[in-house]
Protein backbone atom coordinates (compact mmCIF):
# COMPACT_ATOMS: atom_id res chain seq x y z
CA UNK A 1 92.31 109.04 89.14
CA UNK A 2 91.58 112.28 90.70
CA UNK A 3 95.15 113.45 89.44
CA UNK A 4 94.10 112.68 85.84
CA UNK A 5 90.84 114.29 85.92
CA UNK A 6 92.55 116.83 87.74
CA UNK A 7 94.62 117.38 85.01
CA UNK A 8 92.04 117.19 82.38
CA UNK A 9 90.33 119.55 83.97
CA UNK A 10 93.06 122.09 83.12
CA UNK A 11 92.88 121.07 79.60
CA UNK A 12 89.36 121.13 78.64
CA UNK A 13 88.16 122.82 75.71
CA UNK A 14 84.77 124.08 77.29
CA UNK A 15 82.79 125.09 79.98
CA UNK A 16 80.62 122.12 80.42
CA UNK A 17 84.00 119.76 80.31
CA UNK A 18 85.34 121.92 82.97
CA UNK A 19 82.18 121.36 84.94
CA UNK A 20 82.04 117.58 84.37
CA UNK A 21 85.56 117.29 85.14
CA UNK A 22 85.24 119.04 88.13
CA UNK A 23 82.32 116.87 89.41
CA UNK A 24 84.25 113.95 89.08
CA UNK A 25 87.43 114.93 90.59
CA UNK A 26 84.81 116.25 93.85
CA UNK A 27 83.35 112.96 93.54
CA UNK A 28 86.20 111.31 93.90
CA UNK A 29 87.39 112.85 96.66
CA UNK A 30 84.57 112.44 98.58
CA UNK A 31 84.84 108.51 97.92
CA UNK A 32 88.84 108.80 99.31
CA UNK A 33 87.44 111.13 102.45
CA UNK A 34 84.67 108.05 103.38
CA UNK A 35 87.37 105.46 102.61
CA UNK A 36 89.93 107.43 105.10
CA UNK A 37 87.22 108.81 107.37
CA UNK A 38 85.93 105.11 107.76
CA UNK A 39 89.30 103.21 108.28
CA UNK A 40 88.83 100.35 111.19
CA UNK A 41 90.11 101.12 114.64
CA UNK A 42 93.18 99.24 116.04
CA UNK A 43 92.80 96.97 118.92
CA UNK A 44 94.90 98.07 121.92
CA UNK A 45 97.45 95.11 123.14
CA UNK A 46 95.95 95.40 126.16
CA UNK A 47 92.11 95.23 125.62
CA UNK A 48 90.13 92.98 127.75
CA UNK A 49 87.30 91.00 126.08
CA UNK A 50 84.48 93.28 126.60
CA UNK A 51 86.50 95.88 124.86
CA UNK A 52 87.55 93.84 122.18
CA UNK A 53 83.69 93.02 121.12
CA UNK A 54 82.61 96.58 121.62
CA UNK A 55 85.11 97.67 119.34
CA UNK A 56 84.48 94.26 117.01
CA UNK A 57 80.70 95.61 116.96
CA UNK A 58 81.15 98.98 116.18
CA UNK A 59 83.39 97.64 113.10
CA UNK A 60 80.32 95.56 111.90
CA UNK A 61 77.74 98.41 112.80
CA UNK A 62 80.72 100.73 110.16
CA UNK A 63 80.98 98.35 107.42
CA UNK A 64 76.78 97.61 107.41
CA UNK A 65 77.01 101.28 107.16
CA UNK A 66 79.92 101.33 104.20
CA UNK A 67 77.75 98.29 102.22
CA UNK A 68 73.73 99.46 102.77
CA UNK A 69 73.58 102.78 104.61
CA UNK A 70 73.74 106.48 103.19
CA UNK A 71 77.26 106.23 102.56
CA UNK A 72 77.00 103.90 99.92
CA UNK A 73 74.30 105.40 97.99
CA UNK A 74 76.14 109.01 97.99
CA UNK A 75 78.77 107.19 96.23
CA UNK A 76 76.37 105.53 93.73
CA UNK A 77 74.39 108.58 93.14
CA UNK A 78 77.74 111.47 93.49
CA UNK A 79 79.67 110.26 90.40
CA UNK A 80 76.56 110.44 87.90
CA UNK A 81 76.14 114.02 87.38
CA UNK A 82 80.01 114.63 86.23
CA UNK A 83 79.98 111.71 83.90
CA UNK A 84 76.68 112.50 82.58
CA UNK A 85 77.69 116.35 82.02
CA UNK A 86 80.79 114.98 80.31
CA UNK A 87 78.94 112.51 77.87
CA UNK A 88 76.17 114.70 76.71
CA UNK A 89 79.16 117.70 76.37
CA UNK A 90 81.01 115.22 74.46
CA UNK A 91 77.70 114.56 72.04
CA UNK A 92 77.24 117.68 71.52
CA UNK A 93 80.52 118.69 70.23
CA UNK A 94 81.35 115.64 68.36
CA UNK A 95 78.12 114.37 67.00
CA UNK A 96 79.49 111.42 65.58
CA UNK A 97 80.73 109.62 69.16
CA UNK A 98 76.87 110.18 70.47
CA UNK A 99 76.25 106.07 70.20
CA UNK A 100 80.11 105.67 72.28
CA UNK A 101 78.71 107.94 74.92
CA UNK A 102 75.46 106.52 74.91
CA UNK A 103 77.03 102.66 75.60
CA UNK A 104 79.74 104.43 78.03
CA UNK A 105 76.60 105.66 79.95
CA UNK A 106 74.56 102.50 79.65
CA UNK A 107 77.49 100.58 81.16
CA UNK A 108 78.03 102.60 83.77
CA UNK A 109 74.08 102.22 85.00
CA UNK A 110 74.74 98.60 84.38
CA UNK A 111 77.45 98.48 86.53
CA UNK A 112 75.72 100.43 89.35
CA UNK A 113 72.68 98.66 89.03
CA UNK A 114 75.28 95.60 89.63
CA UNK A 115 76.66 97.13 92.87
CA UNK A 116 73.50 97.35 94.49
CA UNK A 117 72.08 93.65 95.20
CA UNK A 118 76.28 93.13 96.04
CA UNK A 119 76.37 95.65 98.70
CA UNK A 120 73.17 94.99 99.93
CA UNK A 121 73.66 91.20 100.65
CA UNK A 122 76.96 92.71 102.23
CA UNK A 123 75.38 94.87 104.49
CA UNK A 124 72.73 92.00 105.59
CA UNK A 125 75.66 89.91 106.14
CA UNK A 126 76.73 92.24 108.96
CA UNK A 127 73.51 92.77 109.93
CA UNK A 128 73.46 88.40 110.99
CA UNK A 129 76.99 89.21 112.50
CA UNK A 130 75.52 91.61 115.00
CA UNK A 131 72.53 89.76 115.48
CA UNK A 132 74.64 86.95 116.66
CA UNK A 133 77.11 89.20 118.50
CA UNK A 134 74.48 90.59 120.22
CA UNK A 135 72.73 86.77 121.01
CA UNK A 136 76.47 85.62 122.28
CA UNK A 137 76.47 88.42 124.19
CA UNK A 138 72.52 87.79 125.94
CA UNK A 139 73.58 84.23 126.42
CA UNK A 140 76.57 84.77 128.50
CA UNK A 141 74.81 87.43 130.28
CA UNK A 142 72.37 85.16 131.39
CA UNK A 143 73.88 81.90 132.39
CA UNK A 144 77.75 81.62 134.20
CA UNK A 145 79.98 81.00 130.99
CA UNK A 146 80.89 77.19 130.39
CA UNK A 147 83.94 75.86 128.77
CA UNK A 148 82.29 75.98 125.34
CA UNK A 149 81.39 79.67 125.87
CA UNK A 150 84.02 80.55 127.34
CA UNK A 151 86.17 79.03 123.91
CA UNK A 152 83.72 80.24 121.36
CA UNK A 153 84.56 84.04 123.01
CA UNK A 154 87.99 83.42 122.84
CA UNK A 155 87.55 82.12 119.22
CA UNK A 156 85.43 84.89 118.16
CA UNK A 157 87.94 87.34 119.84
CA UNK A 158 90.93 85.96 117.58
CA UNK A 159 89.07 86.52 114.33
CA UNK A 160 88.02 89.87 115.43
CA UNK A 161 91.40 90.48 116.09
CA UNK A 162 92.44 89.18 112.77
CA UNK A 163 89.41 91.16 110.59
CA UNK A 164 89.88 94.64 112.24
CA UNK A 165 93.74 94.78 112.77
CA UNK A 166 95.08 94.96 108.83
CA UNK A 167 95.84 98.38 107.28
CA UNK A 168 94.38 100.03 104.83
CA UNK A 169 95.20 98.72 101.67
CA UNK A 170 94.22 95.10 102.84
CA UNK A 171 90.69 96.95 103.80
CA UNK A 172 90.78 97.65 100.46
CA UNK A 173 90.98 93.82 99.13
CA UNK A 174 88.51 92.80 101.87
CA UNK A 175 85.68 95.04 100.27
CA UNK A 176 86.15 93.05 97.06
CA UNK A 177 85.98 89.71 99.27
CA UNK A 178 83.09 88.33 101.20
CA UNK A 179 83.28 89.34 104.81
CA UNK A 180 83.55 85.50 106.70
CA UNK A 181 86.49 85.02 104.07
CA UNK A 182 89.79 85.25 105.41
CA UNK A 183 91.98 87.75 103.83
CA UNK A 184 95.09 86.08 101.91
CA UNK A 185 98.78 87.60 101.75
């Protein structure tokens, strides 16, 4: 997408396209830096259980970030100005298209407005995750772990393994999923 407004970018007619264009194409590629930036860490082979749910928490504490945190409303708010600068451009040099732009920008709020209850409910999600994490972690601190502790840590430890060891385009899918759903091949 970037390579297309890229490209349009070299083409535009006017100034303000140029602009708009270029907003987008710097919005975009701030969205691919967060999505690289915030990739999950691998789990060494090796990693003994306290390791594995430090790193299993930090993954939750990133993603509650990704879904409610300041990362996800600079990508709400970063790709409004381009597309904005682009429509009202586009109305002013071609009166005639003014009510296309004006639905094009209507159903882009929409679709933001959308995005926010979705991430938010995402980001609380996490939010119980570490909560429980973090009661898991009080309860075996404070009494010697029993079989069923002992199991639910090992069972906890295979789904973290399973949620934070996938690569990047399967991250990808996941963000579209909920986060207890287990990702599908």
């Amino acid at each position: 997408m970037a390579l297309f407004f890229g490209r349009a970018f070299l083409h535009a007619s006017d100034t303000f396209e140029q602009v708009g264009y270029a907003l987008i194409v710097a919005a975009m590629l701030y969205m691919l830096f967060q999505l690289f930036a915030g990739r999950p860490r691998r789990v060494p082979a090796n990693a003994d259980l306290n390791a594995r749910t430090a790193l299993h928490k930090s993954e939750l504490e990133r993603e509650r970030e990704f879904h409610g945190g300041y990362g996800f409303w600079s990508r709400l708010v970063i790709m409004m100005p381009g597309l904005i600068l682009l429509c009202v451009d586009s109305m002013i040099a071609h009166p005639f298209t003014t009510h296309r732009k004006i639905v094009l920008l209507a159903l882009f709020l929409v679709f933001s407005a959308l995005s926010i209850p979705n991430n938010l409910i995402r980001a609380r999600s996490y939010t119980r995750q570490l909560y429980d994490l973090d009661s898991l972690e009080l309860e075996s601190a404070t009494r010697e772990p029993g079989p069923r502790l002992t199991k639910m840590r090992v069972s906890r430890c295979h789904r973290m393994d399973k949620q934070i060891e996938h690569n990047f385009v399967q991250d990808l899918f996941r963000l579209a999923c909920r986060p207890h759903s287990p990702i599908t091949s």
